[in-house]
N, C-alpha and C. Protein backbone atom coordinates (compact mmCIF):
# COMPACT_ATOMS: atom_id res chain seq x y z
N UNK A 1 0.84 -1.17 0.00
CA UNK A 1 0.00 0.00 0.00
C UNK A 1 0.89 1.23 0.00
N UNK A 2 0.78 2.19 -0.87
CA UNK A 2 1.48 2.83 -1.09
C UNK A 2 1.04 4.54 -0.15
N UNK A 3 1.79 4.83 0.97
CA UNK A 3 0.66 5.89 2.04
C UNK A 3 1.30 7.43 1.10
N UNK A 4 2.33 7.87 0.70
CA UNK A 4 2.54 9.07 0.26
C UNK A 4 3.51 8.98 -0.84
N UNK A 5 3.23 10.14 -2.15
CA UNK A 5 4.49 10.44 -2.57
C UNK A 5 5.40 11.70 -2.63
N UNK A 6 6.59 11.73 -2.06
CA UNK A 6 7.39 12.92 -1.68
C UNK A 6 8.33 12.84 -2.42
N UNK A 7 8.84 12.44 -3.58
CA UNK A 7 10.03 11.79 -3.97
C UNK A 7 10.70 11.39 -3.25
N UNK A 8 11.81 11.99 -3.12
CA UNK A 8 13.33 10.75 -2.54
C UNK A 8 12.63 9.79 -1.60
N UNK A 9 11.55 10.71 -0.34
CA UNK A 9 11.11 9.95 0.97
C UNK A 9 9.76 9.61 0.56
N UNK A 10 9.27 8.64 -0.54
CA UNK A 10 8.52 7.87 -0.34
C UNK A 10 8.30 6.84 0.94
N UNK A 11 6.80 7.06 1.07
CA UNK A 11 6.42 6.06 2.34
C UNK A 11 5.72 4.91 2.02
N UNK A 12 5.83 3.86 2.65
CA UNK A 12 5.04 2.72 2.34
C UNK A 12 4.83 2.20 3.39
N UNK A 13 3.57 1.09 3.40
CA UNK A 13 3.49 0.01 4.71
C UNK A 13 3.54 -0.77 4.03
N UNK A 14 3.68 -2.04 4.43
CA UNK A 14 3.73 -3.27 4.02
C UNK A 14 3.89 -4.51 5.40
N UNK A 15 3.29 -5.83 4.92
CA UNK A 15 3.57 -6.87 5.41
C UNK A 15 4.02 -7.91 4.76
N UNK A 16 4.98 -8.48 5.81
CA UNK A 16 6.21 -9.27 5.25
C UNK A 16 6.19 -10.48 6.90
N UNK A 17 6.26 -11.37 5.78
CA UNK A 17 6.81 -12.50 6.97
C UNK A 17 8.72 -12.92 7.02
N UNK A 18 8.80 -12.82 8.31
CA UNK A 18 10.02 -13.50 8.94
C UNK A 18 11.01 -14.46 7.92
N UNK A 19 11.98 -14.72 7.38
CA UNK A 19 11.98 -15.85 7.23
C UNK A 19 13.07 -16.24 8.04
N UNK A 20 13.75 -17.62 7.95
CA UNK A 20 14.54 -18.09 9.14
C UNK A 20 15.69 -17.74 9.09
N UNK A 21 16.15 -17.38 6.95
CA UNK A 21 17.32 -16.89 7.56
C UNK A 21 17.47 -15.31 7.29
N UNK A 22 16.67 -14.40 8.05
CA UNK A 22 16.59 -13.29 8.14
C UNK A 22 17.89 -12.81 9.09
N UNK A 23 18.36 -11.94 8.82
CA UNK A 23 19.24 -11.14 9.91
C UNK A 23 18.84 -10.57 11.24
N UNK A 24 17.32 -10.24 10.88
CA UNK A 24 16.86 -9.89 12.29
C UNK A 24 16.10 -10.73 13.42
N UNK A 25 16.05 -12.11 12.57
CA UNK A 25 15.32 -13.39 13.63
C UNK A 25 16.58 -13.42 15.06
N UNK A 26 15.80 -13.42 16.21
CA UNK A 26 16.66 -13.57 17.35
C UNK A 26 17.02 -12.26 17.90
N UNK A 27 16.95 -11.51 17.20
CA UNK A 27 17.05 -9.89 17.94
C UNK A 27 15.87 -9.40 18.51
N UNK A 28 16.19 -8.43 19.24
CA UNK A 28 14.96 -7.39 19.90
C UNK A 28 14.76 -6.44 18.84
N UNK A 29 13.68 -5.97 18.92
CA UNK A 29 13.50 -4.56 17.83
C UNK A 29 14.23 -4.16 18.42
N UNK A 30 14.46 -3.43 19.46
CA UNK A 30 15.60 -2.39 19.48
C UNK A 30 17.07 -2.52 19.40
N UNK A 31 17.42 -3.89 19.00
CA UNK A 31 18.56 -4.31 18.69
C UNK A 31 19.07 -4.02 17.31
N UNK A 32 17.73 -3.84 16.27
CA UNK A 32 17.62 -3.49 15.25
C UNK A 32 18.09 -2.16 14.64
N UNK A 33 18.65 -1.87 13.66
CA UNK A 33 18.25 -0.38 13.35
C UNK A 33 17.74 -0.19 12.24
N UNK A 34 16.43 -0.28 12.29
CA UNK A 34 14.91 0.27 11.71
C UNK A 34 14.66 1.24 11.98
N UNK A 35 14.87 1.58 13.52
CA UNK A 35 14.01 3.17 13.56
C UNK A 35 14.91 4.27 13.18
N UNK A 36 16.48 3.77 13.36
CA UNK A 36 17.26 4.83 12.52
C UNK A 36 17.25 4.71 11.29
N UNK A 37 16.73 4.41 10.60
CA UNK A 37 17.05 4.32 8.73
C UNK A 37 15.24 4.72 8.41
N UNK A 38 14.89 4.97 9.64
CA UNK A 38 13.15 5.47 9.01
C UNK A 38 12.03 4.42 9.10
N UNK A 39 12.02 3.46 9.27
CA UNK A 39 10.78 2.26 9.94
C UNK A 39 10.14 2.12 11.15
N UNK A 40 9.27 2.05 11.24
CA UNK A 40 8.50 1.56 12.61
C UNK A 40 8.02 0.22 12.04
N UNK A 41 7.86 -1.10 13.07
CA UNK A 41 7.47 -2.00 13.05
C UNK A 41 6.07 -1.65 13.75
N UNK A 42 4.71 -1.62 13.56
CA UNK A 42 3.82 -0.75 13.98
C UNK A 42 2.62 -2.35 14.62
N UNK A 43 3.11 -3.30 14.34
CA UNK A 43 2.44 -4.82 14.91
C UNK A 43 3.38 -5.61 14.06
N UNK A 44 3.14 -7.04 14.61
CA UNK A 44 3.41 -8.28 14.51
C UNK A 44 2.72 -9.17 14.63
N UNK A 45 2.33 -9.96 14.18
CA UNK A 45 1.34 -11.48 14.40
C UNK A 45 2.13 -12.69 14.03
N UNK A 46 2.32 -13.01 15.16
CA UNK A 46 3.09 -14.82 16.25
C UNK A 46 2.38 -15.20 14.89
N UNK A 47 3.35 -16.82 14.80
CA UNK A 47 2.88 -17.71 14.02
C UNK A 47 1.43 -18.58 15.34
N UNK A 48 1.48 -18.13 15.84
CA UNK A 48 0.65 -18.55 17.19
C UNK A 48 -1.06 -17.81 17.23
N UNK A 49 -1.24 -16.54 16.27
CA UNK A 49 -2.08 -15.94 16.25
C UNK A 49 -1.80 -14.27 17.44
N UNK A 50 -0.95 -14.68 17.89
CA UNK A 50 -0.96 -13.54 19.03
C UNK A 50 -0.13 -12.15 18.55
N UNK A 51 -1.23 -10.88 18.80
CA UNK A 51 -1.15 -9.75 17.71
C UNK A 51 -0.21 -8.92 19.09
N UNK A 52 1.18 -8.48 18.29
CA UNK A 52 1.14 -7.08 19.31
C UNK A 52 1.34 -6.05 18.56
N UNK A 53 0.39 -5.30 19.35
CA UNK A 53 -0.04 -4.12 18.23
C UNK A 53 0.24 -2.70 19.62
N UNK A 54 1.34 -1.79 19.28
CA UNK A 54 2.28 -1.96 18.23
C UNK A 54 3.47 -2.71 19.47
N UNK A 55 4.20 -3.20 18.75
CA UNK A 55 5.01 -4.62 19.91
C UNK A 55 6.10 -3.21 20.61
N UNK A 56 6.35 -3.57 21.68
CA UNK A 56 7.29 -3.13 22.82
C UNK A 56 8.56 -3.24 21.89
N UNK A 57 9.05 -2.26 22.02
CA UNK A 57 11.14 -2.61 21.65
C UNK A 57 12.03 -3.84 21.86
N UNK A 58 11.61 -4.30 23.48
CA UNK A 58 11.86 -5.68 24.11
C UNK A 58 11.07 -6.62 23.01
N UNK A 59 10.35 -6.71 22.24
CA UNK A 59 10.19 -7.87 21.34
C UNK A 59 11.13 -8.42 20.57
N UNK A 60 11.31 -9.63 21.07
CA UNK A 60 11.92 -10.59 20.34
C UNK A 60 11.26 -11.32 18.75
N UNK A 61 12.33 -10.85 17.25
CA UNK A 61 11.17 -11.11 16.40
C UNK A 61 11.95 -12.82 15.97
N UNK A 62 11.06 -13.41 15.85
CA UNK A 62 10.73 -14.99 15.24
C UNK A 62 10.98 -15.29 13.98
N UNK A 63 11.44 -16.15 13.30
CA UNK A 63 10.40 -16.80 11.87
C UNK A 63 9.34 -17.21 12.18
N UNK A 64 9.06 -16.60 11.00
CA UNK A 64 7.22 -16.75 11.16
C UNK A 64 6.23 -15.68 11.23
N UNK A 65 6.97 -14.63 11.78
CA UNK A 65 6.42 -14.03 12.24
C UNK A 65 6.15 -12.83 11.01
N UNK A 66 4.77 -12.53 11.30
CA UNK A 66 4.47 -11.05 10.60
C UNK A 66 4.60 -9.56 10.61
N UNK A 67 5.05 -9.05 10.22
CA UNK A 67 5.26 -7.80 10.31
C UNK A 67 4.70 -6.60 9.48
N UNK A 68 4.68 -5.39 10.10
CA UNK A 68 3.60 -4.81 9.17
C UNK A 68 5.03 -3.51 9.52
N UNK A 69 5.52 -3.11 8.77
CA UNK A 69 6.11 -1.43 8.82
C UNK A 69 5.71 -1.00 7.75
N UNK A 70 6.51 0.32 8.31
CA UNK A 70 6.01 1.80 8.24
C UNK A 70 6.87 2.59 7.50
N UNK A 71 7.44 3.08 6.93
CA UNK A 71 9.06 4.17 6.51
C UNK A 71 9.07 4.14 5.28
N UNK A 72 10.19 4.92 5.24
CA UNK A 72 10.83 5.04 3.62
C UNK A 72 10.70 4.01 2.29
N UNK A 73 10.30 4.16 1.55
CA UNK A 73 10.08 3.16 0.81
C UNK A 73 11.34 1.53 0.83
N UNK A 74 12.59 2.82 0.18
CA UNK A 74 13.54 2.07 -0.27
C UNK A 74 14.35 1.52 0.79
N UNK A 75 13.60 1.31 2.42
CA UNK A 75 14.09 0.71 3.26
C UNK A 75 13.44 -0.25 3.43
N UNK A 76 11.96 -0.29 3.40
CA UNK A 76 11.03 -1.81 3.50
C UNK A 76 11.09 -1.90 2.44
N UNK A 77 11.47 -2.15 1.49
CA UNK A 77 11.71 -2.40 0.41
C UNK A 77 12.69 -3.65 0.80
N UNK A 78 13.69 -3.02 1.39
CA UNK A 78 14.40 -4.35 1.48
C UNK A 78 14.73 -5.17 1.98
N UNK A 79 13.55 -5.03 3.54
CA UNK A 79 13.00 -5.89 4.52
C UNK A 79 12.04 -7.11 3.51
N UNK A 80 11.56 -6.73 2.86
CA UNK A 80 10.93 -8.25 1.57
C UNK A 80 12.56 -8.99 1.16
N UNK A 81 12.84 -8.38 1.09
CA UNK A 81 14.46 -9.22 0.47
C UNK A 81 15.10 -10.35 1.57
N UNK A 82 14.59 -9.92 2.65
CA UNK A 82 15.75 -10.67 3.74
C UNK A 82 15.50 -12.04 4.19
C-alpha cells in the first residue's frame, strides 16, 4: 500500500513475513536499526495468532512471524528481500 508520494522519501506500509534466515530473527527490535534508517514495526502477528499491536522494543522477532512497517520506501523495500 502505497501511504505518500514525496520523492526521494517515499512512504510505504507493508507486510512481510520472517523468514529463518533473516538477519533480524533472534534480535529485539531495538537491537535493530529500523528506527534509525526510518521504519516503525507498527504490529506483529506470532505464528501462534498472538497480535502485538504496536510490539514493545523488548520484542523478540521470530520466523514466522508477521510484520507490518512503516518508513521510507527504499528501506522496507528491502525488509521483503531478507
Amino acid at each position: 500500500m502505497e501511504v505518500a508520494q514525496t520523492g526521494e522519501n517515499d512512504l510505504e506500509l507493508i507486510e512481510f513475513e520472517v523468514a529463518d534466515s533473516s538477519a533480524y530473527c533472534g534480535k529485539k527490535l531495538s537491537e535493530t536499526s529500523l528506527g534509525d534508517r526510518g521504519v516503525m514495526i507498527l504490529g506483529i502477528i506470532r505464528k501462534s495468532g498472538e497480535r502485538l499491536l504496536p510490539p514493545p522494543s523488548s520484542t523478540v522477532i521470530s520466523s514466522g512471524d508477521k510484520m507490518f512497517a512503516f518508513g521510507r520506501a527504499s528501506v522496507v523495500y528491502e525488509l521483503i528481500d531478507l
